[in-house]
Protein backbone atom coordinates (compact mmCIF):
# COMPACT_ATOMS: atom_id res chain seq x y z
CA UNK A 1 1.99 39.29 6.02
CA UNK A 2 -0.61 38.17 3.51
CA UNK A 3 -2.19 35.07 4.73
CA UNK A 4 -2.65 33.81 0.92
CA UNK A 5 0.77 34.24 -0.36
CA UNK A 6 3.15 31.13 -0.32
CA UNK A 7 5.63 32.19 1.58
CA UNK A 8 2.90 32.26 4.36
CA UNK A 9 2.07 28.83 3.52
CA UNK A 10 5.19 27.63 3.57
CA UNK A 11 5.73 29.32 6.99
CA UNK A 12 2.92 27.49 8.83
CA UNK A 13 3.12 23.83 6.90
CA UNK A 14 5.56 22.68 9.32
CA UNK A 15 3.05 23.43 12.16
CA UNK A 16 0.09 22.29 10.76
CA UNK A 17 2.11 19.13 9.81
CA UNK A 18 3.20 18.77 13.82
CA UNK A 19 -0.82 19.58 14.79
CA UNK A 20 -1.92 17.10 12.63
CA UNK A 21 0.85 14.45 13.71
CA UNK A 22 0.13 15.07 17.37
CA UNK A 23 -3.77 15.13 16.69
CA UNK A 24 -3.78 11.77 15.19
CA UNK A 25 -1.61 10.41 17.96
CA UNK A 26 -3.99 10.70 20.82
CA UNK A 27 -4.81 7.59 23.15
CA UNK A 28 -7.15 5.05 22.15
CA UNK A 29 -10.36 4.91 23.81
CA UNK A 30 -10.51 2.63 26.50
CA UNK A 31 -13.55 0.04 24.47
CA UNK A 32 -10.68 0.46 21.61
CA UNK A 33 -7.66 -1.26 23.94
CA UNK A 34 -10.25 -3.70 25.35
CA UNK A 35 -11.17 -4.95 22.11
CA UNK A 36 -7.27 -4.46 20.83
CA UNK A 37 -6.00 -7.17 23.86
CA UNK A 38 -8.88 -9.20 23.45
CA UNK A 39 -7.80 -9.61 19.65
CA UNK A 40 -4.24 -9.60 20.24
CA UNK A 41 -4.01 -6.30 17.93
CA UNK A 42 -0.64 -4.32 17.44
CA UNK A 43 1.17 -2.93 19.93
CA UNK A 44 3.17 0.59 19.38
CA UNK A 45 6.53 0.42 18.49
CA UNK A 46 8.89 3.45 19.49
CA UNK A 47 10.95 2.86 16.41
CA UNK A 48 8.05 3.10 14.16
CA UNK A 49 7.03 6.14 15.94
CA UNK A 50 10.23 8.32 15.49
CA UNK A 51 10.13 7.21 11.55
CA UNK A 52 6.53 8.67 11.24
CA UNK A 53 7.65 11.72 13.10
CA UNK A 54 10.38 11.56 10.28
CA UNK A 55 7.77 12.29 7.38
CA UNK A 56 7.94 15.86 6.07
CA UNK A 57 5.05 17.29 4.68
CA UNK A 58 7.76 19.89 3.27
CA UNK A 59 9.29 17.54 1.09
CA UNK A 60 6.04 15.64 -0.12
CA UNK A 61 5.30 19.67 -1.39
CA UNK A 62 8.85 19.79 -3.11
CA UNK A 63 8.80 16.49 -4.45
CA UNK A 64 4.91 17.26 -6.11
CA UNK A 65 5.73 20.32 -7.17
CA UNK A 66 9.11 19.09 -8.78
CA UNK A 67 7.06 16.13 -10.66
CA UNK A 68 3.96 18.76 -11.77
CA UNK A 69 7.62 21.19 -13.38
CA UNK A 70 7.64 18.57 -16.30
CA UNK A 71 4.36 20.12 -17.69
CA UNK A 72 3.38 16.30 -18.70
CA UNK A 73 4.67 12.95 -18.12
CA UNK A 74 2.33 10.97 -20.37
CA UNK A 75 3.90 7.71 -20.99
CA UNK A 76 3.91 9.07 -24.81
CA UNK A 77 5.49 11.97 -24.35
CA UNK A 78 9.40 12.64 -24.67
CA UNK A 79 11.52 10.56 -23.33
CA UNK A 80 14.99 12.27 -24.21
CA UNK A 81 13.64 16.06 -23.30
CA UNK A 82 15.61 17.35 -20.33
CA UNK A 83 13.10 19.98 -19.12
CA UNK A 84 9.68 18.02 -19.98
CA UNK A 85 8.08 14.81 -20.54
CA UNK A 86 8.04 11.74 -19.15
CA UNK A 87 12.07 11.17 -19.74
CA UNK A 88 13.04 13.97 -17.52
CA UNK A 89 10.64 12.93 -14.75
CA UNK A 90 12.45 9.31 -15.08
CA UNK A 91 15.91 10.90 -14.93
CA UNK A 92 14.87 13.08 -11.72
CA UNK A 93 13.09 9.92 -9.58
CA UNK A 94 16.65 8.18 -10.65
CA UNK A 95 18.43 10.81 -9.23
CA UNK A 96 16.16 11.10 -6.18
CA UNK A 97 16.29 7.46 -5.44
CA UNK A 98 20.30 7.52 -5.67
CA UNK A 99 20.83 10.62 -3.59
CA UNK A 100 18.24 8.65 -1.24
CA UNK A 101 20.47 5.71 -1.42
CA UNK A 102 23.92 7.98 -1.15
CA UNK A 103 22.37 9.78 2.08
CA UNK A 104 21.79 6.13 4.02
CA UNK A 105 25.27 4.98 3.07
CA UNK A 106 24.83 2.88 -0.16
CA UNK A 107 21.81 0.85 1.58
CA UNK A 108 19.46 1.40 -1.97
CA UNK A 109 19.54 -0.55 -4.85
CA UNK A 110 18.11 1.49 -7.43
CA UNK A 111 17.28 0.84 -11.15
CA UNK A 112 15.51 1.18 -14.08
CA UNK A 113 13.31 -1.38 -15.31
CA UNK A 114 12.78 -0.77 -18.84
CA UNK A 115 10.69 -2.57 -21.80
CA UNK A 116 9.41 -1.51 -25.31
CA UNK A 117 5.90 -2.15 -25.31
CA UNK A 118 4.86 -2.66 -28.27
CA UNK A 119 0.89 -2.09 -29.66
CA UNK A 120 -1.53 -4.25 -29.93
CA UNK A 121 -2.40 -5.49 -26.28
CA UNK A 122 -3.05 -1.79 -24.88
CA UNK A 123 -5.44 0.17 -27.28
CA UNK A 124 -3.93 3.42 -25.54
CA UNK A 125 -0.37 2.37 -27.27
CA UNK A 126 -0.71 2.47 -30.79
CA UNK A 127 3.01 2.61 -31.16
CA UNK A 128 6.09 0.79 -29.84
CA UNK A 129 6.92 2.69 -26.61
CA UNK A 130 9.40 2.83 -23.67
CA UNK A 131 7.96 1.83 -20.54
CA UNK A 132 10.37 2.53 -17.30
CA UNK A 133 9.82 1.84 -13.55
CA UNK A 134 12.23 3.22 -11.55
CA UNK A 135 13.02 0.97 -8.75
CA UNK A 136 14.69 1.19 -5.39
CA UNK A 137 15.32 -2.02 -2.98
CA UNK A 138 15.99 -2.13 0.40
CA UNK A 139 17.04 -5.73 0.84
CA UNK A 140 16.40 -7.45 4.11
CA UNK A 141 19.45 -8.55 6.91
CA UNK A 142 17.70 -11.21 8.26
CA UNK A 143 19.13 -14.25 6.07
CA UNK A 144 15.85 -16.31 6.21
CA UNK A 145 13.58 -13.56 5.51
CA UNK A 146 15.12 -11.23 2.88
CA UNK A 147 13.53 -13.01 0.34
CA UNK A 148 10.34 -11.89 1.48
CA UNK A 149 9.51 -8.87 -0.41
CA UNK A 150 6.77 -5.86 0.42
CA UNK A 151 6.37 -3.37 -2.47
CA UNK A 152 4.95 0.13 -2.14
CA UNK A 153 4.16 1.83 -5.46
CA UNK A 154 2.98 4.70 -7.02
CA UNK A 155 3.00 5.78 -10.84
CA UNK A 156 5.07 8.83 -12.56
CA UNK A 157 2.85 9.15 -15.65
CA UNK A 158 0.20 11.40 -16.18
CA UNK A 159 -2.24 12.35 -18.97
CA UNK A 160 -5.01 15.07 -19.37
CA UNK A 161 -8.61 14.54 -20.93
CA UNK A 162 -6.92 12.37 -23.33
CA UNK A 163 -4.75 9.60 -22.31
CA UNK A 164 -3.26 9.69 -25.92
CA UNK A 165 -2.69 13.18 -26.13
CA UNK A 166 1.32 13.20 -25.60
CA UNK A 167 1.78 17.27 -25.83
CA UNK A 168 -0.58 19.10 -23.49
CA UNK A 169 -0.18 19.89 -20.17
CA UNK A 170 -0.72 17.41 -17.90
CA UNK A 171 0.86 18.30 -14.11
CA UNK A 172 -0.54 15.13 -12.52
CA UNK A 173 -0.05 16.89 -9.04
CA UNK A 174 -2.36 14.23 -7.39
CA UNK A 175 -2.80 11.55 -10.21
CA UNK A 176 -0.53 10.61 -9.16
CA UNK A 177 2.52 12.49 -8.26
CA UNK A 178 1.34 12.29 -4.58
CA UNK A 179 1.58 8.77 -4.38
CA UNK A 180 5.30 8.95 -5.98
CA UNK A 181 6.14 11.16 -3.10
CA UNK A 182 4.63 9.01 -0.41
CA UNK A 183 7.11 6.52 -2.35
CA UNK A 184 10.23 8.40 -1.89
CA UNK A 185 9.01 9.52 1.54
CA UNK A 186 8.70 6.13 2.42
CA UNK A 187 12.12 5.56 0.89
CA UNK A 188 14.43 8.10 2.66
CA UNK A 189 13.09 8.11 6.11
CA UNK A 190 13.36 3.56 6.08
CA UNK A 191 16.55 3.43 4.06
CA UNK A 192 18.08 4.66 7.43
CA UNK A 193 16.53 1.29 9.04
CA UNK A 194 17.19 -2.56 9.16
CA UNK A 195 14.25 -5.02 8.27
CA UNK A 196 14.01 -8.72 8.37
CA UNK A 197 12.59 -8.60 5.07
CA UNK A 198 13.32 -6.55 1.56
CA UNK A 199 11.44 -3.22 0.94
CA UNK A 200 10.82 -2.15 -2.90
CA UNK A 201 9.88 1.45 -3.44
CA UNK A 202 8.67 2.10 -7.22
CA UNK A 203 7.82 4.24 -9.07
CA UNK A 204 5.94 2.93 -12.33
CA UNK A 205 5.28 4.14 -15.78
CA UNK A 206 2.04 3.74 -18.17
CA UNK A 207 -0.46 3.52 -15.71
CA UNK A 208 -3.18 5.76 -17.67
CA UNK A 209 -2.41 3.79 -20.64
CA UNK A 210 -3.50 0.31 -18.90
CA UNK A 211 -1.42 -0.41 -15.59
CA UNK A 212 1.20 -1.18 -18.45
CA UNK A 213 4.45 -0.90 -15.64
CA UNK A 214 3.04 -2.76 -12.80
CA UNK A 215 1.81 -5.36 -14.85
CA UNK A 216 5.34 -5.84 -16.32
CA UNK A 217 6.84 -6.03 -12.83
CA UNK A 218 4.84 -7.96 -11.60
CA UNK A 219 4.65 -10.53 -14.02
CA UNK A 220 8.61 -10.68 -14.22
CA UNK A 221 8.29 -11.09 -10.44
CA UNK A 222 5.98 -14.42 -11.33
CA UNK A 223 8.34 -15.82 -13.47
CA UNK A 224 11.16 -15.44 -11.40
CA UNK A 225 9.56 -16.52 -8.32
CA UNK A 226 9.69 -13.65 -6.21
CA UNK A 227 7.93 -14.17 -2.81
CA UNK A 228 5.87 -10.87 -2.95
CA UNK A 229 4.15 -11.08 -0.02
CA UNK A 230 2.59 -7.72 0.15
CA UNK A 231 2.15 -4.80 -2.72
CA UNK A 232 0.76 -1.12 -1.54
CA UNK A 233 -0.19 1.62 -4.78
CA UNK A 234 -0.88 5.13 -3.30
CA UNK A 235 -3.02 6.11 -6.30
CA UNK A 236 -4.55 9.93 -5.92
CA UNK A 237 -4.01 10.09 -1.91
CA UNK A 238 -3.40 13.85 -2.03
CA UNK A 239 -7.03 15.99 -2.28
CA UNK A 240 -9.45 16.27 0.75
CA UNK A 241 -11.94 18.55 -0.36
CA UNK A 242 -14.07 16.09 -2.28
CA UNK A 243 -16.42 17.10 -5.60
CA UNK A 244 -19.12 16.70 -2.98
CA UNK A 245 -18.01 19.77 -0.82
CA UNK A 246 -16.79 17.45 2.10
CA UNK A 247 -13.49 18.11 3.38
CA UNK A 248 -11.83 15.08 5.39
CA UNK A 249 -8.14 15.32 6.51
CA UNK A 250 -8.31 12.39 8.75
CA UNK A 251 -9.08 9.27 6.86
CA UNK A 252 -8.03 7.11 3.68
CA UNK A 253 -9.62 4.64 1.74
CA UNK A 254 -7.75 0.84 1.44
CA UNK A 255 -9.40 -1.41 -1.24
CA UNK A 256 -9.00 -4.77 -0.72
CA UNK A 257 -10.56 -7.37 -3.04
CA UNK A 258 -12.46 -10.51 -1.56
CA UNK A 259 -12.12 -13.22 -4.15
CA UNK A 260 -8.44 -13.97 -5.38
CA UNK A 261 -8.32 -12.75 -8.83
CA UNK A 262 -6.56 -15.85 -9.28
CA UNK A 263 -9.10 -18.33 -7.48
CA UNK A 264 -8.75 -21.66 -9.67
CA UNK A 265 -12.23 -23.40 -10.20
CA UNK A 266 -11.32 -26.25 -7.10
CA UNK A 267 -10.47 -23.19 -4.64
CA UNK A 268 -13.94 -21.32 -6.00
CA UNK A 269 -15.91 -24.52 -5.48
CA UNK A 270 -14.31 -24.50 -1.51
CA UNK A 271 -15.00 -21.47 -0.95
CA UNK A 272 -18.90 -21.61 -1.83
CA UNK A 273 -19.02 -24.50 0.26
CA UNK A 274 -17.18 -23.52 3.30
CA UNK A 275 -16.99 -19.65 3.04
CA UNK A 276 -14.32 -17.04 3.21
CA UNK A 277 -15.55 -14.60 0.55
CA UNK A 278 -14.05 -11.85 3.24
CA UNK A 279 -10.90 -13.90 4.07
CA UNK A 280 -8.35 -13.59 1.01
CA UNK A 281 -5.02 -12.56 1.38
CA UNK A 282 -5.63 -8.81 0.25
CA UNK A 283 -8.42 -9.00 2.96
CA UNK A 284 -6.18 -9.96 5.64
CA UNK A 285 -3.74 -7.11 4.29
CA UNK A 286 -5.99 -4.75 4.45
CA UNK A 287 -6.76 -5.55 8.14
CA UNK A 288 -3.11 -5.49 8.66
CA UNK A 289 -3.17 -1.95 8.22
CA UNK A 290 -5.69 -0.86 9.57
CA UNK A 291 -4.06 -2.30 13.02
CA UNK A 292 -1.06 -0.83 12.67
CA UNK A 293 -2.93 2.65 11.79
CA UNK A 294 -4.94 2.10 14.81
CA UNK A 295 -1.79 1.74 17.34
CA UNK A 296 0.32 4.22 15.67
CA UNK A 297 -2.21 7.27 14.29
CA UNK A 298 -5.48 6.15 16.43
CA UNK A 299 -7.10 9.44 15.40
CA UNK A 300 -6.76 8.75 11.60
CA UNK A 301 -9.01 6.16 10.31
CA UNK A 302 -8.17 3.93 7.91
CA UNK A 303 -11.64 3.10 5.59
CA UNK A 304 -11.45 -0.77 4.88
CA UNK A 305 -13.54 -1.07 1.16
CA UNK A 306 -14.56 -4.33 0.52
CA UNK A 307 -14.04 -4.20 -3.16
CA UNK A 308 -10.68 -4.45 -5.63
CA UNK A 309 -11.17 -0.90 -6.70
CA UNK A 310 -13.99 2.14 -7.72
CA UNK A 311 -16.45 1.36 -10.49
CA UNK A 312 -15.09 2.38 -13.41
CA UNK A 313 -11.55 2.39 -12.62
CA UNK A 314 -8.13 0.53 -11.58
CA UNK A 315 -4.89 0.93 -10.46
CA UNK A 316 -1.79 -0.67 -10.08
CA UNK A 317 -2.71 -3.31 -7.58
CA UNK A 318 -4.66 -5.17 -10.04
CA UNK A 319 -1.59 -6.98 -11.74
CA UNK A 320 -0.40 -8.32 -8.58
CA UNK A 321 -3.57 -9.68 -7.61
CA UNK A 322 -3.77 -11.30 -11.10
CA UNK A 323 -0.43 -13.05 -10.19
CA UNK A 324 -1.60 -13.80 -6.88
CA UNK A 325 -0.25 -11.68 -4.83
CA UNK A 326 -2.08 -9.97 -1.99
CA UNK A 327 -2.00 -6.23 -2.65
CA UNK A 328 -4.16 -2.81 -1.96
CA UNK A 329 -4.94 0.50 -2.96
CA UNK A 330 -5.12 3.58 -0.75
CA UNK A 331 -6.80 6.67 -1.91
CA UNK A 332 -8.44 9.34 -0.44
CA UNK A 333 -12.19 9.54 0.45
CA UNK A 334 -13.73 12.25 -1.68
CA UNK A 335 -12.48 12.84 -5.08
CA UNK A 336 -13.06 15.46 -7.16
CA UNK A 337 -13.33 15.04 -10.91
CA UNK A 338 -12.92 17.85 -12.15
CA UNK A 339 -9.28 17.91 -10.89
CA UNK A 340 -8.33 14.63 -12.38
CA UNK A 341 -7.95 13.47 -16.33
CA UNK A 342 -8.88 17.61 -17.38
CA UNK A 343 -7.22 19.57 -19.19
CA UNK A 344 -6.44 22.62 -17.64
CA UNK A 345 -8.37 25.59 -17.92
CA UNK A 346 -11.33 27.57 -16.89
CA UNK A 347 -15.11 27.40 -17.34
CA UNK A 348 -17.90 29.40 -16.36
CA UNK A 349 -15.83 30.16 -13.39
CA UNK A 350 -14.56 26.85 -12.27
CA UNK A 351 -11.09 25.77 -12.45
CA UNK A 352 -10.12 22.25 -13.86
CA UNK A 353 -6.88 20.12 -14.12
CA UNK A 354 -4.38 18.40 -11.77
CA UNK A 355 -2.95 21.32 -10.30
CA UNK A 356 -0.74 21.31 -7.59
CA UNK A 357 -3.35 23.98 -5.55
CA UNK A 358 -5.49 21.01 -5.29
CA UNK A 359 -2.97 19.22 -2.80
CA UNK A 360 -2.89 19.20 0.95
CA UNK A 361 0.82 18.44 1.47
CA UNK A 362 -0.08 17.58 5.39
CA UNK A 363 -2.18 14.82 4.19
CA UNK A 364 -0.01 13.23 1.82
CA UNK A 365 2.50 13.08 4.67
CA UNK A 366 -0.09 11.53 6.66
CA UNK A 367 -1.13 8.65 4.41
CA UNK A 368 2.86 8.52 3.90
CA UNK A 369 2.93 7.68 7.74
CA UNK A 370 -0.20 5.11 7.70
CA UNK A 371 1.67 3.29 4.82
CA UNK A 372 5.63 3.72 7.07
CA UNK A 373 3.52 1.65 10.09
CA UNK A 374 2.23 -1.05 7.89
CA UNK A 375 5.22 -1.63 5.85
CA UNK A 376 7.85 -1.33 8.72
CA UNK A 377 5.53 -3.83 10.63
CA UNK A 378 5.25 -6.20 7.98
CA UNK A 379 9.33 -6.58 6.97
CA UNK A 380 9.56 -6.49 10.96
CA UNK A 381 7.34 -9.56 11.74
CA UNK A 382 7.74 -12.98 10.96
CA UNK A 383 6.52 -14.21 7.32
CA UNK A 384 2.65 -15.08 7.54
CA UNK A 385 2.03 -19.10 8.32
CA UNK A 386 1.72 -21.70 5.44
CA UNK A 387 0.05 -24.15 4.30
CA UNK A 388 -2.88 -23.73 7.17
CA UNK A 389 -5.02 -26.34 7.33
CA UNK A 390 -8.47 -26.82 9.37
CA UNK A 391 -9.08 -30.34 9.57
CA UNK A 392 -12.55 -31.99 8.70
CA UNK A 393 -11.42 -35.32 9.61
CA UNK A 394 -14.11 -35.92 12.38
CA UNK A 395 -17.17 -35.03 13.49
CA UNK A 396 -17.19 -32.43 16.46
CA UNK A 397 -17.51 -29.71 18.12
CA UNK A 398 -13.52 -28.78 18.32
CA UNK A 399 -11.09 -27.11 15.87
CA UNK A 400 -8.26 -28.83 14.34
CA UNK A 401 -5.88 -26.80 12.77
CA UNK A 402 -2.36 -27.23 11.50
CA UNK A 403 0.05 -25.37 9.93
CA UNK A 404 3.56 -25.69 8.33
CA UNK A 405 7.03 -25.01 10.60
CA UNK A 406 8.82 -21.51 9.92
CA UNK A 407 12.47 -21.30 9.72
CA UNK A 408 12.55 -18.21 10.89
CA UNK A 409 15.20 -17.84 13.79
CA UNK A 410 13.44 -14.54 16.09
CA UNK A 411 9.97 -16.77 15.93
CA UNK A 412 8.83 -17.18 19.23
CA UNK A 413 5.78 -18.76 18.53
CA UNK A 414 1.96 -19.08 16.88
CA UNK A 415 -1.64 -17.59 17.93
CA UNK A 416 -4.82 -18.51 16.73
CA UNK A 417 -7.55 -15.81 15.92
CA UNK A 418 -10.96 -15.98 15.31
CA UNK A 419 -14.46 -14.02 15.21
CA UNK A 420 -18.02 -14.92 14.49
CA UNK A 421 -18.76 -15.28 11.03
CA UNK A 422 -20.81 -11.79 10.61
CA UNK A 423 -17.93 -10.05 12.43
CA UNK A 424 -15.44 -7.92 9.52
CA UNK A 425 -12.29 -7.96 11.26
CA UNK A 426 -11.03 -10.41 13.97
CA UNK A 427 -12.09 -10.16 17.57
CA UNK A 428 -10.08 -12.95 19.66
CA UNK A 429 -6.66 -14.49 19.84
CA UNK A 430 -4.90 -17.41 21.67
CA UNK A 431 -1.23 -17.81 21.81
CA UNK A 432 -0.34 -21.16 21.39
CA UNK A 433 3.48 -21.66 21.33
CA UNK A 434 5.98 -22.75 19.23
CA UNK A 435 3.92 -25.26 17.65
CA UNK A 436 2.53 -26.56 14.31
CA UNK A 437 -0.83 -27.72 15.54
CA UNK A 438 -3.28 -26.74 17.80
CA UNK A 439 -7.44 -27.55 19.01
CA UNK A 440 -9.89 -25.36 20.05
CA UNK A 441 -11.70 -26.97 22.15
CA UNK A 442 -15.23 -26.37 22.29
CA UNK A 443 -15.32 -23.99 19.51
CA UNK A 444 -16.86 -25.43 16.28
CA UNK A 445 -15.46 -24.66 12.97
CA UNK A 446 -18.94 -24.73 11.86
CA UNK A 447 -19.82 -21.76 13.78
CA UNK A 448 -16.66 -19.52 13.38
CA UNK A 449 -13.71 -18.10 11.00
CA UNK A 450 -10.16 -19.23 12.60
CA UNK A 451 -6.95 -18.10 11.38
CA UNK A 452 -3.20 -18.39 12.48
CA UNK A 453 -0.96 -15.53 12.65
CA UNK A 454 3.26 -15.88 13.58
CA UNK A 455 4.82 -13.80 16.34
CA UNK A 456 8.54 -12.75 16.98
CA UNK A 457 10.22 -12.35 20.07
CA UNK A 458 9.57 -8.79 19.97
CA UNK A 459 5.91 -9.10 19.45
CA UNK A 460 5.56 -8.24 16.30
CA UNK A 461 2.70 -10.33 14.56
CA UNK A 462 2.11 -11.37 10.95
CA UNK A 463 -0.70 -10.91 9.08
CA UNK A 464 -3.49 -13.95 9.14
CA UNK A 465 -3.52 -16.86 7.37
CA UNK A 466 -6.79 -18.12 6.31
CA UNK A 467 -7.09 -21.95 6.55
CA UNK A 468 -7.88 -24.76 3.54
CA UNK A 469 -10.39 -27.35 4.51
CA UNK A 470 -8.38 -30.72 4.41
CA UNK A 471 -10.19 -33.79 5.64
């Protein structure tokens, strides 16, 4: 059989998915578990396991190459054409998400969260137009937690060299329909599963026209108080042979921003006096998955960037942040350019556009799987501690800290982290009970960064909370 012809490739994907799997799953190195106790880092979790051995590279292929069948799905382009345009790609996600919800008993919500946006704010609208996100919830069983909400996004639209261009071809096979199929990925293999907390898998609209569909949700998600405490966009996670010739299958790049988009002048003026320029909430996120990558896929590395997104560009996180919710952005580690915003075609012998050929369907799956063992550890765990407080009260060579009671019924209790201050991720933990309050004792707060973290009976551990000064 030839070797280049897709039915050989479709032959040998579901071994090279199972290699790659079982590659990424060797043991840690021993330094690694020393400095994973000493830390009080995740543990693995035999559930979470069998739902990344779940993950089909397979479908993430079927699911691309259905999206990249609509020839376009620039927001401007048709929305009542049943063969092509951004309408039919709404109608099929729909349908996906409800045969999704169908196949795990009725567990799905699903809807469509539509708005006319109209011109004015968005130079790449310049008339009123239909913006849909099509949205799936999971909702939590554990009463006091369901309201605590973890999103994981990706966006539908596409455009070529011109965002405004509503007729050419624009497949979109990694920009960004292989973030929409880590989405529904994501959503059929943990619709079969019970969380504490509520899982939203979306798919949003009019993202190459401004981040016009996140920024709707998430500003309706402001208004009505939703307690978002997490928000993951897979934004062009599906190409790893970079425009630099380097090929790399076995890592992906979280961006995490330092200071809060939202930082009010009083927390700004803290923060220059005390620090924590490395300690916001999409910091401690990002650090958050790069545990639970390390315990479940220790061979894959997750890249932490220290930065809201690349120069010259954003994605769907940004909205959230601007409402003040902690959120990231994965993507992969080389891009090439001339496979994103291009029209198709061919020059001088190279071949540009967003073409499906592009993709490597095993690594899609696999950034589907580091996203499955953050998100399933997050609605697992107990909500992250509030209102944490280091007290400046007295002179001395202790740490106060204090925090505010969960309600939670599986907490068993609280532990205290901490690292030196040049350290990037933390390197120490102390369990300290069931408790609101706890010192350090002989540990300044003057020569470390301290954070509290909740823990369930099962183990499973929150993200960090960074403390407020309060004297």
């Amino acid at each position: 059989m030839n070797r280049s012809t897709p039915t050989f490739r479709r032959l040998l994907a579901p071994l090279l998915s199972l290699v790659l799997l079982a590659s990424t799953a060797a043991p840690a190195a021993p330094a690694q578990r020393r400095r994973a106790r000493a830390a009080g880092r995740a543990a693995p979790r035999a559930e979470i396991a069998r739902m990344l051995r779940e993950i089909d590279a397979r479908r993430v292929e079927r699911n691309i190459r259905r999206l990249v069948s609509f020839s376009t799905r620039n927001t401007l382009s048709a929305q009542d054409d049943p063969a092509r345009g951004i309408g039919a790609a709404r109608d099929w996600l729909q349908s996906e998400f409800a045969a999704i919800s169908r196949a795990s008993g009725g567990r799905l919500t699903v809807e469509l969260q539509s708005f006319v946006q109209e011109p004015g704010r968005y130079p790449r609208i310049a008339a009123p137009t239909r913006v849909t996100n099509v949205v799936a919830r999971l909702h939590g069983t554990q009463p006091q937690s369901r309201e605590r909400v973890y999103v994981v996004s990706g966006h539908y639209d596409s455009m070529c060299s011109s965002p405004t261009d509503a007729v050419c071809d624009a497949p979109g096979a990694n920009d960004d329909a292989s973030g929409v199929a880590v989405v529904l990925e994501l959503a059929r293999v943990m619709s079969t599963r019970q969380f504490d907390a509520t899982l939203v898998f979306m798919a949003v609209a009019g993202e190459e026209q401004g981040l016009v569909g996140a920024t709707h949700f998430a500003a309706q998600a402001r208004a009505e108080k939703a307690n978002v405490e997490a928000m993951f966009t897979n934004d062009i996670v599906g190409n790893t042979l970079g425009g630099n010739g380097v090929r790399d299958r076995r890592s992906v790049r979280v961006f995490a921003e330092g200071v809060p988009s939202n930082e009010t002048p009083e927390e700004a003026a803290t923060r220059r006096s005390v620090g924590g320029e490395n300690d916001s909430p999409a910091r401690q996120l990002a650090r958050f998955v790069k545990e639970s990558a390390e315990a479940h896929l220790p061979g894959f590395r997750v890249r932490l960037i220290y930065r809201r997104d690349r120069y010259l560009r954003g994605g769907d996180h940004i909205p959230f942040l601007e409402q003040g919710y902690p959120a990231v952005r994965f993507s992969e580690p080389n891009e090439d350019y001339n496979h994103q915003h291009q029209n198709v075609r061919t020059e001088n012998g190279v071949r540009y556009g967003d073409l499906p050929e592009f993709v490597d369907f095993d690594y899609v799956a696999q950034v589907a799987r580091v996203n499955c063992a953050a998100l399933a550890a997050l609605a697992l765990a107990p909500a992250r501690p509030r209102d944490v407080r280091i007290l400046t009260r007295r002179l001395t060579n202790d740490t106060d800290l204090q925090w505010a009671a969960s309600n939670e019924p599986d907490l068993a209790g609280y532990e205290i982290v901490w690292r030196e201050t040049t350290e990037p991720e933390w390197t120490h933990s102390l369990p300290v009970g069931r408790v609101t309050s706890h010192t350090v004792k002989g540990m300044s707060k003057d020569n470390y960064f301290f954070g509290v973290r909740a823990v369930d009976r099962e183990g499973h551990r929150s993200p960090v909370s960074y403390p407020r000064p309060l004297r």
